[in-house]
C-alpha atoms as a PDB file:
ATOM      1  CA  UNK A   1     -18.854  -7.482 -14.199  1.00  0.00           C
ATOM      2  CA  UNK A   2     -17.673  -9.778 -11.648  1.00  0.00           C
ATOM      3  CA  UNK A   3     -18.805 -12.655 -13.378  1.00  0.00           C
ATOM      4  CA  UNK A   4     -17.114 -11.974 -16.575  1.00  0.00           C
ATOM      5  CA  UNK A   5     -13.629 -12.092 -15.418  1.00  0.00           C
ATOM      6  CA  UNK A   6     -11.646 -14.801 -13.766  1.00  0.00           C
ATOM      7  CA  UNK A   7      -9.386 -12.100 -11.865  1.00  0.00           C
ATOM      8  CA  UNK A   8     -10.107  -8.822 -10.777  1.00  0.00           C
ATOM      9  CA  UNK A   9      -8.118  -5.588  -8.890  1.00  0.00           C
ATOM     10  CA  UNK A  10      -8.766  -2.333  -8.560  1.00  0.00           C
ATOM     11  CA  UNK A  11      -6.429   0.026  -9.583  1.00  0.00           C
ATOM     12  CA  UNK A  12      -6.955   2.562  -6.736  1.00  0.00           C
ATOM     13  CA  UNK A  13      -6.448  -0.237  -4.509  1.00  0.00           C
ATOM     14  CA  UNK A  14      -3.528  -2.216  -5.919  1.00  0.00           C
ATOM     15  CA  UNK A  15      -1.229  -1.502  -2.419  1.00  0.00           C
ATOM     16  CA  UNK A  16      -3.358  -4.194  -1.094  1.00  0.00           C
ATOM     17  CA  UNK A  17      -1.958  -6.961  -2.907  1.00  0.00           C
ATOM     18  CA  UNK A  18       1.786  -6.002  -1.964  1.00  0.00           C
ATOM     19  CA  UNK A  19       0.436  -5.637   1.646  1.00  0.00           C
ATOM     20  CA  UNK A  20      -0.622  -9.023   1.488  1.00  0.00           C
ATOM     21  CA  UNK A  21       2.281 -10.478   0.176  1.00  0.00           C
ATOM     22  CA  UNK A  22       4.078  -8.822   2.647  1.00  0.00           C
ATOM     23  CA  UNK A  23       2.092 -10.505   5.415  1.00  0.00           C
ATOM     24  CA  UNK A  24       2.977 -13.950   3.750  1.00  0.00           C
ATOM     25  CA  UNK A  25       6.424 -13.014   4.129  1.00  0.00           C
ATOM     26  CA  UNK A  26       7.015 -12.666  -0.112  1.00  0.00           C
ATOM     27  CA  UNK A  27       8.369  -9.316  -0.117  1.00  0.00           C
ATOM     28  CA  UNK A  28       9.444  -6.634   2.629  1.00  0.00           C
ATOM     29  CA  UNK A  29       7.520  -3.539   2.327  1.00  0.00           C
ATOM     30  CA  UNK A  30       9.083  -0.659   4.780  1.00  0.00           C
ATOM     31  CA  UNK A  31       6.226   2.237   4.601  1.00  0.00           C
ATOM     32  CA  UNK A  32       2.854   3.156   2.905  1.00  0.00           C
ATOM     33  CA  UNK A  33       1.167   7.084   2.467  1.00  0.00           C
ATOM     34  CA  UNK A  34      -1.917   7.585   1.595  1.00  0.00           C
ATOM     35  CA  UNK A  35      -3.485   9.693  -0.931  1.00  0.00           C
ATOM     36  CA  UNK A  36      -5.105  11.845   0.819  1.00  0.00           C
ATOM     37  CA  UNK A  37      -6.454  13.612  -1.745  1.00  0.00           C
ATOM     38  CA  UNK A  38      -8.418  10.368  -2.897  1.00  0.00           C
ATOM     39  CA  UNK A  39      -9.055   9.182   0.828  1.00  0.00           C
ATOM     40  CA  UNK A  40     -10.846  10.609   3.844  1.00  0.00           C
ATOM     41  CA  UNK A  41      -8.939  10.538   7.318  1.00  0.00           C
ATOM     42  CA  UNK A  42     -11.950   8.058   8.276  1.00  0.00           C
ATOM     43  CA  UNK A  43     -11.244   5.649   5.380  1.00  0.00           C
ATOM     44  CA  UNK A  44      -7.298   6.067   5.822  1.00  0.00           C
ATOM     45  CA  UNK A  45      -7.570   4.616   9.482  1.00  0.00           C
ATOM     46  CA  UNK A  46      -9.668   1.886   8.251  1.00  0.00           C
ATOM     47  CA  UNK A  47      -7.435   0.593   5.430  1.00  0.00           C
ATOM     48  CA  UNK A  48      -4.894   1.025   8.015  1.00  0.00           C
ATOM     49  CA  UNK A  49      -6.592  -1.009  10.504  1.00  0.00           C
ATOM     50  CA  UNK A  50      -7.879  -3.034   7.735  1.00  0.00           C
ATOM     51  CA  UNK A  51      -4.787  -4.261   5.003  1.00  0.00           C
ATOM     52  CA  UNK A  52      -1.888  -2.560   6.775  1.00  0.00           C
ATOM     53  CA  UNK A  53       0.695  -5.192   8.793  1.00  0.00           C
ATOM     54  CA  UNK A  54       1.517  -3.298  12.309  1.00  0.00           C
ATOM     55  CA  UNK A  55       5.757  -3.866  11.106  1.00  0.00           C
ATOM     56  CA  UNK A  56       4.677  -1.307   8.594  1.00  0.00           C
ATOM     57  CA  UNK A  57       5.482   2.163   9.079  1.00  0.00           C
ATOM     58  CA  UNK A  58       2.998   4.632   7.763  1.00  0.00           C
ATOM     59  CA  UNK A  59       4.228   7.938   6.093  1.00  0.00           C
ATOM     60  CA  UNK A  60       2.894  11.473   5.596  1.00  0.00           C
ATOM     61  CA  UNK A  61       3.754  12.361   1.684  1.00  0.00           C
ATOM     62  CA  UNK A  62       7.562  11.289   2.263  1.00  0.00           C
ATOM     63  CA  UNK A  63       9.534   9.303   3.826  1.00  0.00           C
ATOM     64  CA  UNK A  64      13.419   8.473   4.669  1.00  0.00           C
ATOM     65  CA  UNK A  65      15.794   9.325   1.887  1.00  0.00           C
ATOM     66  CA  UNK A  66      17.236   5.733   2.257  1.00  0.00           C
ATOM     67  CA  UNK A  67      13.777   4.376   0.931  1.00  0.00           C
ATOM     68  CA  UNK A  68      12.223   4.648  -2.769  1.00  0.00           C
ATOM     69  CA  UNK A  69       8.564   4.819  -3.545  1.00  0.00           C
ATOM     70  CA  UNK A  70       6.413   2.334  -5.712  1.00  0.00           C
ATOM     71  CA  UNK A  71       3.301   3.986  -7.049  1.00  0.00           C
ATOM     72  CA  UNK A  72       0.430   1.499  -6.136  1.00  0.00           C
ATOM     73  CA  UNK A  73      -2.885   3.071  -6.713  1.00  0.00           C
ATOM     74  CA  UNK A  74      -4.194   5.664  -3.930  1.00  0.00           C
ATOM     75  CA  UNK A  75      -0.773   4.811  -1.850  1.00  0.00           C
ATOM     76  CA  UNK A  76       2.694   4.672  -2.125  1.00  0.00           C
ATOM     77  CA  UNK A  77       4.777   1.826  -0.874  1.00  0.00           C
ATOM     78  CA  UNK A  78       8.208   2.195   0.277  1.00  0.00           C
ATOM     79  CA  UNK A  79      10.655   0.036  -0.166  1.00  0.00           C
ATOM     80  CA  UNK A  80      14.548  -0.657  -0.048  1.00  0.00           C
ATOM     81  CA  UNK A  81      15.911   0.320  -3.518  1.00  0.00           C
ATOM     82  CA  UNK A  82      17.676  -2.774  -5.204  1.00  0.00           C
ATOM     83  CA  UNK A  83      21.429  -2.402  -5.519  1.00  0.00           C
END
């Protein structure tokens, strides 16, 4: 399948492309929780220690009322709401 397509993501994993562009300093992402229905605690700590930047806080299922959440495959990013 690879070689059929010039661009591929998977959808499960599509938090790691705003993790990244966090780490290149394109957007500010404030919190991630996992879906821990989809992960194990073993693969949670290695995506963490994997694709997560250390100046991102990581949630159980919520997180501060002053943040909203973007839906981003098996993980939720939070993030300052635009005013």
């Amino acid at each position: 399948m690879l070689n059929s397509f010039h661009y591929f993501i998977q959808v499960k994993s599509a938090y790691k492309a705003a993790l990244r562009a966090h780490a290149l300093g394109l957007t500010t992402i404030h919190g991630i929780s996992f879906d821990m229905t989809f992960y194990s605690e073993m693969t949670c700590q290695q995506m963490i220690d994997r694709y997560v930047p250390h100046d991102v806080r990581i949630f159980d299922a919520s997180a501060p009322s002053n943040l909203s959440p973007i839906d981003a495959g098996a993980a939720t990013l939070w993030v300052k709401p635009n005013r």
